[in-house]
C-alpha atoms as a PDB file:
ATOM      1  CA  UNK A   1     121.765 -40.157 141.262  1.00  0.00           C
ATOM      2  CA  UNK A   2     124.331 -37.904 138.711  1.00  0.00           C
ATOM      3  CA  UNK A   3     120.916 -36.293 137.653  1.00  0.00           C
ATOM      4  CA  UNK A   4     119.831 -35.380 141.215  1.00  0.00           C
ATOM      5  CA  UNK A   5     123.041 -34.078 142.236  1.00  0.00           C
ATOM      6  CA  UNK A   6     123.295 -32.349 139.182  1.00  0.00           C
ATOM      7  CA  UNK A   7     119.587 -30.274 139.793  1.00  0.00           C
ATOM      8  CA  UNK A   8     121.029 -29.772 143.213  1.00  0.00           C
ATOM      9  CA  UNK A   9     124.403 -27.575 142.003  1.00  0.00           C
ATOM     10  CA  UNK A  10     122.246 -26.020 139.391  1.00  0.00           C
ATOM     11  CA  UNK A  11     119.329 -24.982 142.320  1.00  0.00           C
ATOM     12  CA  UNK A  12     122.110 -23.693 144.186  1.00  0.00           C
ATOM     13  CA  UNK A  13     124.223 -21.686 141.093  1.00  0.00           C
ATOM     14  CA  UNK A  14     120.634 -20.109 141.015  1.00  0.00           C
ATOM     15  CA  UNK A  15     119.777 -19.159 144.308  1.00  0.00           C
ATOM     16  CA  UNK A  16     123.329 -17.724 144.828  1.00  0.00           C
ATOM     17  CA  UNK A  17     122.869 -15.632 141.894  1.00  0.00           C
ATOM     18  CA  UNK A  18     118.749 -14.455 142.522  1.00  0.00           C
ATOM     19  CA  UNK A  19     120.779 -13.501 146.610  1.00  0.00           C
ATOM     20  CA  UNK A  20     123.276 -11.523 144.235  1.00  0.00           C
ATOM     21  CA  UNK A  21     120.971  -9.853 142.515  1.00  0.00           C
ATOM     22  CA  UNK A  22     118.931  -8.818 145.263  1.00  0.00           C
ATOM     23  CA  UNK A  23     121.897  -7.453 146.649  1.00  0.00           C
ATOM     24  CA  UNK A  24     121.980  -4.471 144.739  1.00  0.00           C
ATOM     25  CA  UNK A  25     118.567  -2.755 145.953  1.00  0.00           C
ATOM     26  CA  UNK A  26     117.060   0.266 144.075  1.00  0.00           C
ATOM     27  CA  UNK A  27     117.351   2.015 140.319  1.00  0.00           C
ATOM     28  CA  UNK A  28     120.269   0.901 138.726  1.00  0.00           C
ATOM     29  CA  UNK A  29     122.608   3.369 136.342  1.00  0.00           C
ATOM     30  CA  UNK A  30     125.859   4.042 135.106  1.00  0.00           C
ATOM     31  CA  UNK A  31     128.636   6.557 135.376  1.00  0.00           C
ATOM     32  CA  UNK A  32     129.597   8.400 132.238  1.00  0.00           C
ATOM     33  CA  UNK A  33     131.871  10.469 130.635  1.00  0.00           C
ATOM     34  CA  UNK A  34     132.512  13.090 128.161  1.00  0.00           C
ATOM     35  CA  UNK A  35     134.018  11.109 125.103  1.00  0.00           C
ATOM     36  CA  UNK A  36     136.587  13.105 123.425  1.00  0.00           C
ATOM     37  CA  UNK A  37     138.062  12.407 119.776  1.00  0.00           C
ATOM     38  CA  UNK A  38     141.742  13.245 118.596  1.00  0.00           C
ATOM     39  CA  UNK A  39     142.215  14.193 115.720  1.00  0.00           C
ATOM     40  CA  UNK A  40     144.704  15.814 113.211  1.00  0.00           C
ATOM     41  CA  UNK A  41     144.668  18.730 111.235  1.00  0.00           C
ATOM     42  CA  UNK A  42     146.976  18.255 108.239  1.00  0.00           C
ATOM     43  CA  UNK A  43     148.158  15.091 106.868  1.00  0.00           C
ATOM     44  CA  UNK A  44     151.039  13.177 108.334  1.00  0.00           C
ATOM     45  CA  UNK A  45     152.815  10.015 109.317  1.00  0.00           C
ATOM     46  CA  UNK A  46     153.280   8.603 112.566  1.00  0.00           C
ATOM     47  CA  UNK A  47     156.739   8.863 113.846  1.00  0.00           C
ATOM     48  CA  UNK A  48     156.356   8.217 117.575  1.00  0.00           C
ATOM     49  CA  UNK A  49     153.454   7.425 119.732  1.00  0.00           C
ATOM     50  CA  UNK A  50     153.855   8.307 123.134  1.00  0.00           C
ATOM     51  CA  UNK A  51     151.335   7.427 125.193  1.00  0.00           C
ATOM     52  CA  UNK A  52     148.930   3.535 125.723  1.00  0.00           C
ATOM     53  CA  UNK A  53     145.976   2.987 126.085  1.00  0.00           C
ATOM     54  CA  UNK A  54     144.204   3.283 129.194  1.00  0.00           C
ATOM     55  CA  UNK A  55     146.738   5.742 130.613  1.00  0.00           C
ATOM     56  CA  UNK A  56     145.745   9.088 131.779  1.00  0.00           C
ATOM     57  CA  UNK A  57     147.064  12.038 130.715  1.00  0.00           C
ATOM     58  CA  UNK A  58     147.250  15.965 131.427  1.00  0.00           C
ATOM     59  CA  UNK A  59     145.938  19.018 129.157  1.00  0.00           C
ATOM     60  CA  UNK A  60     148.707  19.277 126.389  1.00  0.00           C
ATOM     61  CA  UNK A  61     150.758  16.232 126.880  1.00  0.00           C
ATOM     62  CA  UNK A  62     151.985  14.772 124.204  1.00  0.00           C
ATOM     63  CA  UNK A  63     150.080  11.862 122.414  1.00  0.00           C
ATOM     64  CA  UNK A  64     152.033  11.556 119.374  1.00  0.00           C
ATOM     65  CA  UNK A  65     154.416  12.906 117.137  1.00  0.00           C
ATOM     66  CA  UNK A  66     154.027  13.369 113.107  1.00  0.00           C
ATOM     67  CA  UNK A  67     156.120  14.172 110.309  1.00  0.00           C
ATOM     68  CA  UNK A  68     155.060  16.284 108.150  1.00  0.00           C
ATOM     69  CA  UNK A  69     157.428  16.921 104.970  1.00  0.00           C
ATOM     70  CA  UNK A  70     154.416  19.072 102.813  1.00  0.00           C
ATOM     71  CA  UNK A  71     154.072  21.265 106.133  1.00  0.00           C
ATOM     72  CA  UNK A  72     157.986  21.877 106.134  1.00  0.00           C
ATOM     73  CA  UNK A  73     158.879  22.702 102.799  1.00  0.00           C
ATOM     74  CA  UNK A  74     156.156  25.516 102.988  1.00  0.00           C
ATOM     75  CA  UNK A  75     157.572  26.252 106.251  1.00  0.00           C
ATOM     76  CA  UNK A  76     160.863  27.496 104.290  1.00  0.00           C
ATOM     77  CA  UNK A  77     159.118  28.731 101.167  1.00  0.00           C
ATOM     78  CA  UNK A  78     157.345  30.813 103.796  1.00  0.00           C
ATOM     79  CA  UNK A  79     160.738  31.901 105.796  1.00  0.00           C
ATOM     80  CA  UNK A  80     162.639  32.561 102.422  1.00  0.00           C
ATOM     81  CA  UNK A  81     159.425  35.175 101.567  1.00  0.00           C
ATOM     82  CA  UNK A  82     159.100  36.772 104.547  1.00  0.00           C
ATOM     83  CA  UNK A  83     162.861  37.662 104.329  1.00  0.00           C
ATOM     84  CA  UNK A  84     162.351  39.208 100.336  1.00  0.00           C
ATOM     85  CA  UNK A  85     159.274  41.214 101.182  1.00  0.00           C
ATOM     86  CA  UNK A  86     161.895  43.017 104.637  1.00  0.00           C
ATOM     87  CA  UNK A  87     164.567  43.836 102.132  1.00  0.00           C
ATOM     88  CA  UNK A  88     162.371  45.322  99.800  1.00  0.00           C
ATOM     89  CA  UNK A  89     160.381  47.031 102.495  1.00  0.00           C
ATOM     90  CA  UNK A  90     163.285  48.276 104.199  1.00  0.00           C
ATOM     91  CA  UNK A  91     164.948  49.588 100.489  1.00  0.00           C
ATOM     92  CA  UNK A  92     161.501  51.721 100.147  1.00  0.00           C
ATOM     93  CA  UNK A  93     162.229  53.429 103.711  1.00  0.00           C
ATOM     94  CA  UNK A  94     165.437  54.150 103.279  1.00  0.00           C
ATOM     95  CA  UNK A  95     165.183  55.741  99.342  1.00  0.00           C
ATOM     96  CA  UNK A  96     168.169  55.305  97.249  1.00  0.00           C
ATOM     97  CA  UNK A  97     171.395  54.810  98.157  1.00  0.00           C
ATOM     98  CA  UNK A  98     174.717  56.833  97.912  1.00  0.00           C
ATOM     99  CA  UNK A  99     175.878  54.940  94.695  1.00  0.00           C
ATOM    100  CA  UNK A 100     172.541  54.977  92.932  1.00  0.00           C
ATOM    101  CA  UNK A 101     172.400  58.947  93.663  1.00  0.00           C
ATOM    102  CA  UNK A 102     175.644  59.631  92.379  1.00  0.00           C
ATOM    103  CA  UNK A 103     175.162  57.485  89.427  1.00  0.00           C
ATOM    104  CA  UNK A 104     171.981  59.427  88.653  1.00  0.00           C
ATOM    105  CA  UNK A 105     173.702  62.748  89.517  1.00  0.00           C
ATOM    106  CA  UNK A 106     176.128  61.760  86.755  1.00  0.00           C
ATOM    107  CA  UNK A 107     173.584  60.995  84.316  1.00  0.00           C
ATOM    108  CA  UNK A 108     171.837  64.189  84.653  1.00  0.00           C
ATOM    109  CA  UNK A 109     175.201  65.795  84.279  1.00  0.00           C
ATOM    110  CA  UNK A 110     176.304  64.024  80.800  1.00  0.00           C
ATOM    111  CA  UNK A 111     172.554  65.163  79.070  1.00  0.00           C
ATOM    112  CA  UNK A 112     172.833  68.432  80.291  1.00  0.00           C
ATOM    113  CA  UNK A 113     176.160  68.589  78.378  1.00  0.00           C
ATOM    114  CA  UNK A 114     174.519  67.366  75.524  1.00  0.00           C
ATOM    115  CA  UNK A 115     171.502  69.743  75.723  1.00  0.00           C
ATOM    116  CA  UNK A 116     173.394  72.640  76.135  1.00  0.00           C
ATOM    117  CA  UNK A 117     175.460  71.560  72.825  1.00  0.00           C
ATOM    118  CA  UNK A 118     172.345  70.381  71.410  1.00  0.00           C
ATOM    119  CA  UNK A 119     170.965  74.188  72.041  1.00  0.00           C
ATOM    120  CA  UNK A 120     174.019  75.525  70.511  1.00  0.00           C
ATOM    121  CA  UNK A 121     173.964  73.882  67.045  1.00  0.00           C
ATOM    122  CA  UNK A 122     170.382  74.514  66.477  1.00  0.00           C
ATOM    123  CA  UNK A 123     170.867  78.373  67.310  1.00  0.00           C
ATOM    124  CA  UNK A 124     174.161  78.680  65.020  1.00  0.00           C
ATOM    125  CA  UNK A 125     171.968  76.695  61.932  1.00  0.00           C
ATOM    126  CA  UNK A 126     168.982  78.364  62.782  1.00  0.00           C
ATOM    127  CA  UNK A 127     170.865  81.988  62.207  1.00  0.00           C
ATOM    128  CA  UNK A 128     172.293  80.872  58.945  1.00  0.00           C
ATOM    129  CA  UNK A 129     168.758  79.600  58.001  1.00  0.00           C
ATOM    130  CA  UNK A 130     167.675  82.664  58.117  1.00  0.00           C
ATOM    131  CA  UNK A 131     170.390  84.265  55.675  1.00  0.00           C
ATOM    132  CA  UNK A 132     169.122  81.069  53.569  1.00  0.00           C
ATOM    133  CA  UNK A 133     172.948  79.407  53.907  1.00  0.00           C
ATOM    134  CA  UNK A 134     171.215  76.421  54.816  1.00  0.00           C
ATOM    135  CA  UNK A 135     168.339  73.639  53.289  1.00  0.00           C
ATOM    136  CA  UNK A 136     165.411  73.113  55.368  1.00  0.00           C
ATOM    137  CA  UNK A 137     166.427  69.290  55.621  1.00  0.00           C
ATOM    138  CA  UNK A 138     169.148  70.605  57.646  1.00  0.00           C
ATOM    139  CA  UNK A 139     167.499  73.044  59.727  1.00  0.00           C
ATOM    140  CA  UNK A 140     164.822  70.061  60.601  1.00  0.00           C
ATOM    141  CA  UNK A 141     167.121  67.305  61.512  1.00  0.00           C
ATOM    142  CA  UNK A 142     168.845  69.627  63.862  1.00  0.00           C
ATOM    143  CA  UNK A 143     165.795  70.935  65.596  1.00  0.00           C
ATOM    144  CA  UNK A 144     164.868  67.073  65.978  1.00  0.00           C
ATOM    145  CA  UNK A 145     168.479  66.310  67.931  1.00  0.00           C
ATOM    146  CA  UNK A 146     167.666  69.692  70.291  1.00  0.00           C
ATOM    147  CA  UNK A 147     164.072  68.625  71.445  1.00  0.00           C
ATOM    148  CA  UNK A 148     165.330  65.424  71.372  1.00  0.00           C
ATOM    149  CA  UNK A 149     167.829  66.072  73.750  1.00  0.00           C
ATOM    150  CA  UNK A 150     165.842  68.878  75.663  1.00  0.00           C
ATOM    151  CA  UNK A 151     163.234  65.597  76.326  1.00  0.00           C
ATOM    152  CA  UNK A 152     166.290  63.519  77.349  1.00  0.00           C
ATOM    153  CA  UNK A 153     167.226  66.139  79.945  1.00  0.00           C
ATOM    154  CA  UNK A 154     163.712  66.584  81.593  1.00  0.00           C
ATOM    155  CA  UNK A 155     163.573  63.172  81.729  1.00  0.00           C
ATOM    156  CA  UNK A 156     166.765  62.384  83.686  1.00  0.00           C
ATOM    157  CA  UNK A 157     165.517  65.338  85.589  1.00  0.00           C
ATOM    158  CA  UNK A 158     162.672  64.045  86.830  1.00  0.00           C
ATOM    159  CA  UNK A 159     164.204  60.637  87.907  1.00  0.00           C
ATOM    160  CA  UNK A 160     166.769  62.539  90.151  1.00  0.00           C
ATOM    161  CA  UNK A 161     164.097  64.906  91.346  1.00  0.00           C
ATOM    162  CA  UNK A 162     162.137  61.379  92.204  1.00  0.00           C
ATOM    163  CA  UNK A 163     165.900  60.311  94.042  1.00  0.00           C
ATOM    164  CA  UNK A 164     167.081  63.300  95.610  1.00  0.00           C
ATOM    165  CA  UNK A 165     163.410  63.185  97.174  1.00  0.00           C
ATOM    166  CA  UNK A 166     162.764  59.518  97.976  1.00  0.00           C
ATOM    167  CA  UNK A 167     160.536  56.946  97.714  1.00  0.00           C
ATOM    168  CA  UNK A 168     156.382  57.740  97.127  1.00  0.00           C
ATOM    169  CA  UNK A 169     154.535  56.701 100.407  1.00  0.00           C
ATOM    170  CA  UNK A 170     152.337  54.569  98.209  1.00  0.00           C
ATOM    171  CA  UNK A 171     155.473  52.337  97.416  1.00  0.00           C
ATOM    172  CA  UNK A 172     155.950  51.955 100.764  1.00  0.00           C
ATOM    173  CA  UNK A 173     152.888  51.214 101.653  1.00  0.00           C
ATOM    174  CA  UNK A 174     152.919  48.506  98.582  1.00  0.00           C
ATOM    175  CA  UNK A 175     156.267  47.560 100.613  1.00  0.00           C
ATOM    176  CA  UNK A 176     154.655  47.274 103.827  1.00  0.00           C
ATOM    177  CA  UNK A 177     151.710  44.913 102.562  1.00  0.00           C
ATOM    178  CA  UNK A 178     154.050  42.355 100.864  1.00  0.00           C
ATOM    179  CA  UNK A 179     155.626  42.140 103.730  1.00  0.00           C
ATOM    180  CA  UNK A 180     152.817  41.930 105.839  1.00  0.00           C
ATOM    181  CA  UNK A 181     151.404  39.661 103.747  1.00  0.00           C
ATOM    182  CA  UNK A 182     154.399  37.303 103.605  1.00  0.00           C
ATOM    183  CA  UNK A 183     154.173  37.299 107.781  1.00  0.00           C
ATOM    184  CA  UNK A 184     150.990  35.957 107.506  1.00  0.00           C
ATOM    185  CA  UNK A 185     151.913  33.572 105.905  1.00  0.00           C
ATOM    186  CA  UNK A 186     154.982  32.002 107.641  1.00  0.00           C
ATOM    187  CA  UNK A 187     152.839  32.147 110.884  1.00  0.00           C
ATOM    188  CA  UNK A 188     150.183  29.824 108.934  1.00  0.00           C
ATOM    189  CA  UNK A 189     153.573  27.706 107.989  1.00  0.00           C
ATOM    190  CA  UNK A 190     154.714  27.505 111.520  1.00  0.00           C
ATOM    191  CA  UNK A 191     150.758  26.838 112.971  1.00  0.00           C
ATOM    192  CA  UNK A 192     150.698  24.316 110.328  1.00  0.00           C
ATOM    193  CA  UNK A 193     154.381  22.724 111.853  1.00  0.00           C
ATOM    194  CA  UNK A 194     153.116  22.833 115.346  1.00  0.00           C
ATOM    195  CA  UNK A 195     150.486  20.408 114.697  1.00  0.00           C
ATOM    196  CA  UNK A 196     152.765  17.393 114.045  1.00  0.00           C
ATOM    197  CA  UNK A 197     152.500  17.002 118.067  1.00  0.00           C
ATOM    198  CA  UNK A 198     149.343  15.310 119.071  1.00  0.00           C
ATOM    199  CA  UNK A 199     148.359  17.340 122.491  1.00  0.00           C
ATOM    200  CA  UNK A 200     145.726  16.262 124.845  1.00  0.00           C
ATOM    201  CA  UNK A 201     142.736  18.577 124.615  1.00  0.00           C
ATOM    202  CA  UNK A 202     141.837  17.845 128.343  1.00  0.00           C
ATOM    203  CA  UNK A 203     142.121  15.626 131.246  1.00  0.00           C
ATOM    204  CA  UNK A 204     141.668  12.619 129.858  1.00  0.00           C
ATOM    205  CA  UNK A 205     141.928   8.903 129.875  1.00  0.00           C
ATOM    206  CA  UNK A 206     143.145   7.144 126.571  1.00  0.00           C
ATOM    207  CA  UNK A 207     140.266   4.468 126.020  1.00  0.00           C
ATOM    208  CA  UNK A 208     141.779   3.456 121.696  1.00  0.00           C
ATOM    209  CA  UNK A 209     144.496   4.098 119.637  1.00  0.00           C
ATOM    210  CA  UNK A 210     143.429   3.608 116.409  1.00  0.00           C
ATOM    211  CA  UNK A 211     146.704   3.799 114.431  1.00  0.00           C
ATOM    212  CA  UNK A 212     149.990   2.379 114.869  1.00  0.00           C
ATOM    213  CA  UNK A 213     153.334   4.271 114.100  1.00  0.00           C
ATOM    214  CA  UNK A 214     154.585   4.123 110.337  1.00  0.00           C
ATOM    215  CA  UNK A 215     150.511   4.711 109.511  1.00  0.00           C
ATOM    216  CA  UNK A 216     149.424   7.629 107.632  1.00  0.00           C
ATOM    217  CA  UNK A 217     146.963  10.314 109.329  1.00  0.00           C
ATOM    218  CA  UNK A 218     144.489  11.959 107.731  1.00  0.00           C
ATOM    219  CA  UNK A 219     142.729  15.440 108.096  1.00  0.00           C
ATOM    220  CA  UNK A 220     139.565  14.689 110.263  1.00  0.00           C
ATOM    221  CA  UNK A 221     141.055  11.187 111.006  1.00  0.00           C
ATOM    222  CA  UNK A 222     139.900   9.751 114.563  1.00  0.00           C
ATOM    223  CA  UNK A 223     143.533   8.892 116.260  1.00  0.00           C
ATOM    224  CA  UNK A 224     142.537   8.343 119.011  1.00  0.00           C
ATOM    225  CA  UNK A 225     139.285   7.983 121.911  1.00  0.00           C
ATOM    226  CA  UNK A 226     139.697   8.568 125.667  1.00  0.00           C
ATOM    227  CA  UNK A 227     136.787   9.913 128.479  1.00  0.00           C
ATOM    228  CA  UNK A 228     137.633  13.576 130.252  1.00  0.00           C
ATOM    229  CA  UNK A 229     138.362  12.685 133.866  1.00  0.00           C
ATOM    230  CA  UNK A 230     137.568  15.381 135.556  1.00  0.00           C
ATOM    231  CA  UNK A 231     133.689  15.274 134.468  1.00  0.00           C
ATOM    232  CA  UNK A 232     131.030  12.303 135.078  1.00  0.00           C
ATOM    233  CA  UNK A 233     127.693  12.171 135.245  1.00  0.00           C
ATOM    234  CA  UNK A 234     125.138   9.507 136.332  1.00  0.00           C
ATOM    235  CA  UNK A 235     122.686   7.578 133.725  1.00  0.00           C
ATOM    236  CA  UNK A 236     119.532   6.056 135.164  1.00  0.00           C
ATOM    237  CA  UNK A 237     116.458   4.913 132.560  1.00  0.00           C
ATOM    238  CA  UNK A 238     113.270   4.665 134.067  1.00  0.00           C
ATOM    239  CA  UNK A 239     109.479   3.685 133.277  1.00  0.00           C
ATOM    240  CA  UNK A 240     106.873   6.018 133.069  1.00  0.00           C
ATOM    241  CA  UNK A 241     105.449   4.533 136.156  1.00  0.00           C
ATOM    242  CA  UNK A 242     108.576   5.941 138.063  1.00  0.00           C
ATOM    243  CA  UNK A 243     109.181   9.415 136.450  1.00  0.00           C
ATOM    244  CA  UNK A 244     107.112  11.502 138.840  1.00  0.00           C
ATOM    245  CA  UNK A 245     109.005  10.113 141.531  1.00  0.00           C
ATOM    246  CA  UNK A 246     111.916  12.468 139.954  1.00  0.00           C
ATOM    247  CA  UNK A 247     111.941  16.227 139.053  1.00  0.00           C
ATOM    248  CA  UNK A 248     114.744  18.751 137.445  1.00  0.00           C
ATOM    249  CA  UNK A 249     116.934  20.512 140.581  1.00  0.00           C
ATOM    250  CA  UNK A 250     116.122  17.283 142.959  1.00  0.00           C
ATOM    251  CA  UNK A 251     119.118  16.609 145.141  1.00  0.00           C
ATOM    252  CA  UNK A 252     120.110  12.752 145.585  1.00  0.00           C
ATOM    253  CA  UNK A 253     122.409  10.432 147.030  1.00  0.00           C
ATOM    254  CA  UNK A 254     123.893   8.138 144.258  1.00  0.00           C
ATOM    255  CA  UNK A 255     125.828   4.846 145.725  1.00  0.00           C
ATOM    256  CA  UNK A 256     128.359   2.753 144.321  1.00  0.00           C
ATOM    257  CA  UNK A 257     127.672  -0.651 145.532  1.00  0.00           C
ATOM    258  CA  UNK A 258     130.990  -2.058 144.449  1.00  0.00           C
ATOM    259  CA  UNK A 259     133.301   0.805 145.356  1.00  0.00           C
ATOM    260  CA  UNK A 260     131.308   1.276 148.654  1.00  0.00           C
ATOM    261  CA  UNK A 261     131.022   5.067 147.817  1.00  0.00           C
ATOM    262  CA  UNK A 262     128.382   7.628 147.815  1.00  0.00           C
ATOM    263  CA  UNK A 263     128.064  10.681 145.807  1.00  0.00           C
ATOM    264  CA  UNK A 264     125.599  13.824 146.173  1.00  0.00           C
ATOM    265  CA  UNK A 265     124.123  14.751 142.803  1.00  0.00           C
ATOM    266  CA  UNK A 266     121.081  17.006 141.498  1.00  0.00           C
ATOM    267  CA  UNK A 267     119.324  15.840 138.259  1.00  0.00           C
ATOM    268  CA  UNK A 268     119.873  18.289 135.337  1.00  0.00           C
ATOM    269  CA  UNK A 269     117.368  17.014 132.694  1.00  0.00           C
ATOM    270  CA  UNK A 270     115.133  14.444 132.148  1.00  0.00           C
ATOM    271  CA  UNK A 271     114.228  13.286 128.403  1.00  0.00           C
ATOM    272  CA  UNK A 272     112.023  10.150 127.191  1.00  0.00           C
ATOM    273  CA  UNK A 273     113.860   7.804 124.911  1.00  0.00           C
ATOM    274  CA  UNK A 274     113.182   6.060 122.137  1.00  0.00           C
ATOM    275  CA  UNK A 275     114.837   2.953 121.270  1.00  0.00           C
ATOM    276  CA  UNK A 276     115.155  -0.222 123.814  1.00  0.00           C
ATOM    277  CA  UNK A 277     119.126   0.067 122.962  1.00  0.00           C
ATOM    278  CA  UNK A 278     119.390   3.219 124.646  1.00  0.00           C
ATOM    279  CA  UNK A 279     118.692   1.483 127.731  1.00  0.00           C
ATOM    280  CA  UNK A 280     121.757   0.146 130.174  1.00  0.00           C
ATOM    281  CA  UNK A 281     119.901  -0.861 133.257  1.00  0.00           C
ATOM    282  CA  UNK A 282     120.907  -4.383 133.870  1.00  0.00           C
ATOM    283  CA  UNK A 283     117.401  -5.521 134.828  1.00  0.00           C
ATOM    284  CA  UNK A 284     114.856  -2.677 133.417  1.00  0.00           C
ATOM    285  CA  UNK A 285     111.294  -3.199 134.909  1.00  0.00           C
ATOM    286  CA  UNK A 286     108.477  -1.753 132.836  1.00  0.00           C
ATOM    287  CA  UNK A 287     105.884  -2.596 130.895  1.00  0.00           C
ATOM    288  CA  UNK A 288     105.569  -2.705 127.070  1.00  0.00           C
ATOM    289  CA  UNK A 289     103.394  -0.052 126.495  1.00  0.00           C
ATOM    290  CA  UNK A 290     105.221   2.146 128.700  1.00  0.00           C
ATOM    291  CA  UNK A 291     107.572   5.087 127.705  1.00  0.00           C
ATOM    292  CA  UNK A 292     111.028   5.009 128.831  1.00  0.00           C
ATOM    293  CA  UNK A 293     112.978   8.375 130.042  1.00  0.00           C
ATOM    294  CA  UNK A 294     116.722   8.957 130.688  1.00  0.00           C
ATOM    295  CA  UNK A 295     117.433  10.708 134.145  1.00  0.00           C
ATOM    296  CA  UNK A 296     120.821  12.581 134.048  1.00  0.00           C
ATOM    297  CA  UNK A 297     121.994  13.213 137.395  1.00  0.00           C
ATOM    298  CA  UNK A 298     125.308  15.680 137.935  1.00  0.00           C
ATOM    299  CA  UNK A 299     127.841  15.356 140.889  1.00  0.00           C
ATOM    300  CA  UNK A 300     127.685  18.316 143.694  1.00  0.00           C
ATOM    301  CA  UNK A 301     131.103  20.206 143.074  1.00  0.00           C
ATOM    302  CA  UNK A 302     132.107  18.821 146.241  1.00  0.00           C
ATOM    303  CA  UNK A 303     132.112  15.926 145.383  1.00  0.00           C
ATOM    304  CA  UNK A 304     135.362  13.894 143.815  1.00  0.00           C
ATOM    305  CA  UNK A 305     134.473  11.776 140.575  1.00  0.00           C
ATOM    306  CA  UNK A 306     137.574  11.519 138.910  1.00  0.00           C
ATOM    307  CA  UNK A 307     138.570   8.204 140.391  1.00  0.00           C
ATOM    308  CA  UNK A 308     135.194   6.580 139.032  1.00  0.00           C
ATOM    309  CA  UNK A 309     135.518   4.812 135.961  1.00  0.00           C
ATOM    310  CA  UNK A 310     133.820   4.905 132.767  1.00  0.00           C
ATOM    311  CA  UNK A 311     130.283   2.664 133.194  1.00  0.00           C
ATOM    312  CA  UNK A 312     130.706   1.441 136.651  1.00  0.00           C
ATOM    313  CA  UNK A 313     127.398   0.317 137.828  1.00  0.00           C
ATOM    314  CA  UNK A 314     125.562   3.168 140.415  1.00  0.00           C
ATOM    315  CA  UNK A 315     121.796   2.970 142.080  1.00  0.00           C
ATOM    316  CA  UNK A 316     119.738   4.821 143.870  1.00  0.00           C
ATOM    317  CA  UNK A 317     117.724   4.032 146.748  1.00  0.00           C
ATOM    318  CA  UNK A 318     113.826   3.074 146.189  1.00  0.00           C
ATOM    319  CA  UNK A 319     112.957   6.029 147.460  1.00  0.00           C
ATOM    320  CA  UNK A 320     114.002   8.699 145.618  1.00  0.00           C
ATOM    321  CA  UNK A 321     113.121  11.707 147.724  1.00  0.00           C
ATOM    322  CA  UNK A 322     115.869  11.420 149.674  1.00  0.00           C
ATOM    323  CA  UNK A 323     117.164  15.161 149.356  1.00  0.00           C
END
């Protein structure tokens, strides 16, 4: 008696789900969404996560926040550069100052002293050379101390010329691509600073968080996995029997069965696939020697997706020239 009532529930359980089933009339697909990866630049720790998963989010909120030590020591190595290269940049376009002029100015004054005394000892010896009052060795060394001091003179000479003048344009150009150079690389520095917030790339709904706070990120290191919102598109597999039904362009009316909604949607391509895993129809209906293609159907842009969720179940009718 157990065993009959038993076959009875069971008979039952199964017609209530075969009435389910047939329910849900015509080709079965999903909705799906862009999946987007976050990701970090440059190496850091986790300080503060901000944001849980399966929350939505806007463009550039903030996800998470790193710290980044590395980044922020060459942040001030960078700063401390940038100011070196102005000064000396700014030195070259202004030349030399009043103090260095008048410390050169004095220079040239104490060798032309000594020139002109230097000039006035070899002409005396050089006169009493030539009455012989004098050895060669003499006249020599003091001929040596003129032209010495003669070379002394045009060489002080020159470096006030150089002063009075002012700096070459090629130093300043030299000046100007330290500098520039040293710019460059404090706005790498700060770049590089920036990137210890997380910011959402897009619209998006946070699907994983794959780190915890205290954990170390690393370049190219998935953070993170969520679906764009405001893009979805509709997935429907069918057999080869079925595909001339469809065409690329076709207008159709995709339902929701469970939401009770209906969306207006043109199919954008049409490829055959390869591998049975590929396939998310709940109950595909083909044969075994028949290919398998992947219809890709996009919302009309008047039409509002971005309250369907990720894989929620869609059909369309049996008859598919419905436009």
């Amino acid at each position: 008696m157990k065993t009959i009532k038993y076959f009875q529930i069971l008979l039952i359980a199964l017609l209530a789900v075969g009435c389910q089933k047939k329910s849900v009339s015509g080709l079965q697909g999903k909705v799906k969404r862009d999946a987007l990866m976050i990701v970090s630049k440059y190496p850091g720790r986790i300080i503060n996560i901000k944001v849980s998963e399966g929350e939505k989010v806007n463009l550039g909120d903030t996800l998470m926040i790193l710290d980044m030590p590395e980044v922020e020591a060459k942040l001030r190595q960078a700063e401390g550069a940038v100011s070196a290269a102005k000064a000396q940049y700014q030195m070259a376009l202004r030349g030399a100052t009043n103090e260095q002029l008048g410390q050169i100015s004095a220079k040239l004054d104490a060798v032309s002293e000594q020139l002109q005394f230097a000039e006035k000892s070899y002409n005396r010896v050089n006169n009493m050379f030539k009455d012989s009052m004098v050895s060669v060795q003499k006249h020599d060394e003091v001929y040596m101390k003129y032209q010495a001091a003669k070379a002394q003179y045009n060489g002080v000479k020159a470096k006030y010329d150089e002063v009075k003048k002012g700096v070459r344009d090629e130093k300043v150009q030299m000046a100007l691509g330290t500098y520039e150079r040293a710019q460059g690389a404090l706005n790498e520095a700060q770049v590089a600073y920036g990137e210890r917030f997380v910011l959402a790339p897009q619209n998006m709904s946070i699907e994983t968080i794959a780190l915890h706070e205290g954990e170390l990120v690393l370049p190219g290191y998935g953070i993170a996995t969520g679906y764009q919102l405001n893009k979805a598109w509709f997935r429907f597999t069918v057999a080869e029997s079925q595909v001339a039904q469809f065409k690329v362009g076709q207008q159709l009316t995709v339902s929701s069965p469970f939401t009770q909604q209906n969306f207006r949607a043109r199919i954008v391509s049409m490829k055959q696939l390869t591998r049975y895993a590929n396939i998310t129809s709940a109950f595909p209906e083909y044969k075994l020697s028949e290919s398998i293609y992947e219809l890709k159907l996009q919302p009309l842009k008047s039409e509002d997706v971005s309250g369907l969720l990720s894989n929620l179940s869609v059909t369309l009718p049996n008859n598919a020239s419905n436009e």
